[in-house]
N, C-alpha and C. Protein backbone atom coordinates (compact mmCIF):
# COMPACT_ATOMS: atom_id res chain seq x y z
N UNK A 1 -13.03 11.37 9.55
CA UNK A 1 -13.24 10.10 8.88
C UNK A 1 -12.93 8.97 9.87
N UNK A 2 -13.93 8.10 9.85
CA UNK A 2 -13.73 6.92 10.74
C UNK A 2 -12.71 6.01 10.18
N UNK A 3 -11.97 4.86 11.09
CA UNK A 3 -11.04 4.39 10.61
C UNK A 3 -11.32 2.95 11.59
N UNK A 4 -11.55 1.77 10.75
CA UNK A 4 -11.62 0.45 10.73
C UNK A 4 -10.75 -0.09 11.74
N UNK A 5 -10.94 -0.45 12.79
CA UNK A 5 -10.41 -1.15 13.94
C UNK A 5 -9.11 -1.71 13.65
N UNK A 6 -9.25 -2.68 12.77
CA UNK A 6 -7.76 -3.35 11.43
C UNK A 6 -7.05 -2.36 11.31
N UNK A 7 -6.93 -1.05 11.39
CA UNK A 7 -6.16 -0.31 10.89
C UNK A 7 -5.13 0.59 11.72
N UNK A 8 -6.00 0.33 13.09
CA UNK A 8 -5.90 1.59 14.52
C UNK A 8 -4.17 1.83 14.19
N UNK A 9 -3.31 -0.07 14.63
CA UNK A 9 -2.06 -0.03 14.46
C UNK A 9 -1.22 0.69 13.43
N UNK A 10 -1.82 0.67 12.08
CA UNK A 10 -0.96 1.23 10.93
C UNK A 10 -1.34 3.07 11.20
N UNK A 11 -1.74 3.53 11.82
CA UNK A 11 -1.88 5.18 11.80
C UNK A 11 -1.32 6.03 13.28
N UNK A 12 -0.44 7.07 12.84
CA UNK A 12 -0.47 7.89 11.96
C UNK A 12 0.34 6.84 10.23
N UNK A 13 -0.14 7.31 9.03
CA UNK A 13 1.06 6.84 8.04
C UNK A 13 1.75 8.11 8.04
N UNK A 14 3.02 7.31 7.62
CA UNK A 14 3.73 8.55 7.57
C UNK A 14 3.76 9.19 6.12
N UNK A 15 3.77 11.23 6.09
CA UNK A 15 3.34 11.87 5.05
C UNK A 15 4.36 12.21 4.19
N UNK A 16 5.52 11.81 4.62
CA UNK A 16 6.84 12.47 4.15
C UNK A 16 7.56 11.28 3.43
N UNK A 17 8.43 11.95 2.23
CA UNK A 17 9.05 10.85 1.46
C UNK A 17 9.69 9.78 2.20
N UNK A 18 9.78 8.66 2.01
CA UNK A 18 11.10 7.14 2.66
C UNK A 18 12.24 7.49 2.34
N UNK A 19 12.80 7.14 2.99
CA UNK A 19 14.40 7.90 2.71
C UNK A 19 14.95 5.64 2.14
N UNK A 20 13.78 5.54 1.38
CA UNK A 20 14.34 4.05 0.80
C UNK A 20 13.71 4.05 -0.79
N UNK A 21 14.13 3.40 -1.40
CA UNK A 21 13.11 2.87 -2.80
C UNK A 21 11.90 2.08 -2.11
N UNK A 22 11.27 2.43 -2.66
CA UNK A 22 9.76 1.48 -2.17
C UNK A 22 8.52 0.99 -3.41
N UNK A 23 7.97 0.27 -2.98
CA UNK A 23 6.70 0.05 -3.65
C UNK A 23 5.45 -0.23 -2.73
N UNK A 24 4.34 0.43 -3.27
CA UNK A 24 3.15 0.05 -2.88
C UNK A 24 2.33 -0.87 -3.42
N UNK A 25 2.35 -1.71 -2.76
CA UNK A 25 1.33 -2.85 -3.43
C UNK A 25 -0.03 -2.81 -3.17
N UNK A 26 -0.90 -2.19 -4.18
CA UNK A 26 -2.52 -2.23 -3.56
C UNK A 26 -3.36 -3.20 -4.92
N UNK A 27 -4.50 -3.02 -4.29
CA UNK A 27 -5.71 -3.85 -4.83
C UNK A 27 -7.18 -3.09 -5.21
N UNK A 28 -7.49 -3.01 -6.22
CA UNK A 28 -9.09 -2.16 -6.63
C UNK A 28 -9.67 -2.35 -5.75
N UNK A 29 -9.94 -4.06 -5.04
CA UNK A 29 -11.10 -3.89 -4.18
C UNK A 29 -10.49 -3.92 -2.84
N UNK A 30 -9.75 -3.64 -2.32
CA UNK A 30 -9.59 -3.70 -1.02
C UNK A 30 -10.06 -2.58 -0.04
N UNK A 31 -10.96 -3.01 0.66
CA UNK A 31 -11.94 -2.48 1.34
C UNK A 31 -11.16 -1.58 2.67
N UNK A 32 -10.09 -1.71 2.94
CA UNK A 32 -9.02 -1.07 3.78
C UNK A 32 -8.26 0.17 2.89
N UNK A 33 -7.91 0.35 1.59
CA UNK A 33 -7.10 0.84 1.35
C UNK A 33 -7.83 1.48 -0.42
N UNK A 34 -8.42 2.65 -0.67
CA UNK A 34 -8.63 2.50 -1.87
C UNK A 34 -7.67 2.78 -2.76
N UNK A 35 -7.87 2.46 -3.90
CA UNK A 35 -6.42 3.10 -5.08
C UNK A 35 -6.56 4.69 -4.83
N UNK A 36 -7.53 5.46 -5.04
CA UNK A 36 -7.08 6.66 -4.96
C UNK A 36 -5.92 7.32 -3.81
N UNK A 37 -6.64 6.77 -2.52
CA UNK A 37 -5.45 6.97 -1.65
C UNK A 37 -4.44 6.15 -1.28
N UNK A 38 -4.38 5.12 -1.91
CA UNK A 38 -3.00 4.65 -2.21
C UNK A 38 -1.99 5.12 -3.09
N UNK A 39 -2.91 5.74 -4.43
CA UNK A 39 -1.94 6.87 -5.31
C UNK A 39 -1.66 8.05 -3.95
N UNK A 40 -2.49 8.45 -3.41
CA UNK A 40 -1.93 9.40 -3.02
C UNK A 40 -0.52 9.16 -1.79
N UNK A 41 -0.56 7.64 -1.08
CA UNK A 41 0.29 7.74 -0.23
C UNK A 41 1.56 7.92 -0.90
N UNK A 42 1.59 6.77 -1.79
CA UNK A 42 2.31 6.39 -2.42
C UNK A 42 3.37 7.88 -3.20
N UNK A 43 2.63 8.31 -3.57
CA UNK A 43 3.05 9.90 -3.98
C UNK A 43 3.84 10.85 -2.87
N UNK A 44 3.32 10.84 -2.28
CA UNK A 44 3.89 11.53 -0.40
C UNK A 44 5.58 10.80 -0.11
N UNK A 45 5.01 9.55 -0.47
CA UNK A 45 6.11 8.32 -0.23
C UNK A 45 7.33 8.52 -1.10
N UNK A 46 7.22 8.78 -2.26
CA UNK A 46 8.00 9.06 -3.73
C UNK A 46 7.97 7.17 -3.98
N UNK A 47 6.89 6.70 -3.85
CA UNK A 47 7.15 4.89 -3.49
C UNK A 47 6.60 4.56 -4.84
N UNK A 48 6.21 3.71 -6.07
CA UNK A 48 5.87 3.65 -7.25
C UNK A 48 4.85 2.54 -6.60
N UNK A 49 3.65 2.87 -7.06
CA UNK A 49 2.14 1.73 -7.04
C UNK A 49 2.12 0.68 -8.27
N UNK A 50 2.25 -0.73 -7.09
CA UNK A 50 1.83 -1.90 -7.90
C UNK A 50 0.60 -2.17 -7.87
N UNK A 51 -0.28 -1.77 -8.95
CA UNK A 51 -1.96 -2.23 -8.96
C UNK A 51 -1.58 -3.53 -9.42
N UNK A 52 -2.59 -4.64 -8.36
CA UNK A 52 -2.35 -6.02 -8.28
C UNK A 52 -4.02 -6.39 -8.78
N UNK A 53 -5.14 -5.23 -9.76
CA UNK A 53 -5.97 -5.66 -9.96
C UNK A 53 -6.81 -5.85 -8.82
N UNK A 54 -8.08 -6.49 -9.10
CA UNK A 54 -8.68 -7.07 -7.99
C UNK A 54 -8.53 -8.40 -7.37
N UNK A 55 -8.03 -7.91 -6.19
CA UNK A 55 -7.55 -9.23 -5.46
C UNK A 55 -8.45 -8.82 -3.87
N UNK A 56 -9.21 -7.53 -3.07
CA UNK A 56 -9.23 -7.56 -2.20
C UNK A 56 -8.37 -6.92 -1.31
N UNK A 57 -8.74 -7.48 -0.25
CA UNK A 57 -7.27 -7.14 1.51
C UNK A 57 -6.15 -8.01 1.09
N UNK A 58 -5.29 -7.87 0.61
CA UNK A 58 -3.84 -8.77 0.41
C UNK A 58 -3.65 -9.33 1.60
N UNK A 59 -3.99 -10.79 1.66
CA UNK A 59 -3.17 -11.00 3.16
C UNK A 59 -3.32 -12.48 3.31
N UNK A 60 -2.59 -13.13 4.20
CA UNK A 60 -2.81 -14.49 3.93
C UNK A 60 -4.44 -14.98 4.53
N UNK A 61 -5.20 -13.95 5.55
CA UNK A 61 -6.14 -14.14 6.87
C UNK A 61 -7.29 -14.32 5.21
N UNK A 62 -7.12 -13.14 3.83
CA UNK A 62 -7.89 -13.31 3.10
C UNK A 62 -7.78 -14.27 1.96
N UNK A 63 -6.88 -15.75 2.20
CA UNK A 63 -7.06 -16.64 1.46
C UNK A 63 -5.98 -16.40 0.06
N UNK A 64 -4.61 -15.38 0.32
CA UNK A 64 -3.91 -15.22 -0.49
C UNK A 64 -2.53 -15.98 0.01
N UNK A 65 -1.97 -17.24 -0.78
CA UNK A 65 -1.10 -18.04 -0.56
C UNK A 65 0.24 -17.68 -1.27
N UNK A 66 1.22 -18.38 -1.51
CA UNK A 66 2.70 -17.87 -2.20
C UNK A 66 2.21 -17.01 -3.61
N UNK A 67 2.92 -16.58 -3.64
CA UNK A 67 2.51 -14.64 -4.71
C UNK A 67 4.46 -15.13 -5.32
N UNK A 68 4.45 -15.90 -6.38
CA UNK A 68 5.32 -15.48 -7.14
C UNK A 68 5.99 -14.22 -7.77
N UNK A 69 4.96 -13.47 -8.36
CA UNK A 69 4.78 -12.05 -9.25
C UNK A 69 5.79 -11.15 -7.57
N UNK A 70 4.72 -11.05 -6.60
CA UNK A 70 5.24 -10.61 -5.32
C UNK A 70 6.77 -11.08 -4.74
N UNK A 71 7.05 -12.10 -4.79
CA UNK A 71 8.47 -12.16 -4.48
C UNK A 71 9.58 -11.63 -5.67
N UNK A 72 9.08 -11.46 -6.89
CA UNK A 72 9.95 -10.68 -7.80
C UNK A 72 10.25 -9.05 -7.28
N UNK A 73 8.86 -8.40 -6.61
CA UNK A 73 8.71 -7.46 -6.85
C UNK A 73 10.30 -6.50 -6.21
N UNK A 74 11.10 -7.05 -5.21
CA UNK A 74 12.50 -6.49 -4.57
C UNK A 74 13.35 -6.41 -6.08
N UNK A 75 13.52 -7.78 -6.27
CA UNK A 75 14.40 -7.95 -7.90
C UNK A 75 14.00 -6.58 -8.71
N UNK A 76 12.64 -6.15 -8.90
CA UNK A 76 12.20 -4.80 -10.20
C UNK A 76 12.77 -3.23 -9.16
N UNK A 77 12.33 -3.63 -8.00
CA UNK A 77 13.04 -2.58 -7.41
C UNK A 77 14.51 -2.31 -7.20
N UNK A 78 15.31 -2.95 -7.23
CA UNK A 78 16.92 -3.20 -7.58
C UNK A 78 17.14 -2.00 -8.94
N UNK A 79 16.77 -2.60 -10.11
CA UNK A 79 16.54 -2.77 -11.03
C UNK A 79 16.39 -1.25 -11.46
N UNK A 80 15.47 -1.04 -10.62
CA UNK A 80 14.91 0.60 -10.81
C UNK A 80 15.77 1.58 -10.22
């Protein structure tokens, strides 16, 4: 499987649980990352998936500015 230039840096991911609490934050349409294999990293990870809907590539380069909901998201992980 080919892999998007944008991405070269983020691989290998790693396959094995985080030895942290985590969350994955993905997006339906993001053309880098689909939900299916974001369930699946995320799973590998033991990390819990935040579907953020369709929003795209999360990033500021794609026109995404202060993310309220997103700065909570440490606070729900505490929490958990």
């Amino acid at each position: 499987m080919s892999c998007p230039a944008e991405l070269k840096g983020f691989l290998p991911a790693p396959a094995a649980s985080l030895p942290f609490l985590s969350f994955l934050v993905a997006s339906e349409t993001d053309p880098y990352l689909p939900m299916d294999l974001a369930a699946k990293l995320a799973q590998s990870w033991q990390a819990q998936v935040v579907n953020v809907g369709r929003q795209g590539h999360i990033n500021v380069a794609s026109g995404h500015g202060p993310w309220p909901k997103g700065e909570q998201l440490p606070s729900a992980l505490w929490r958990r």
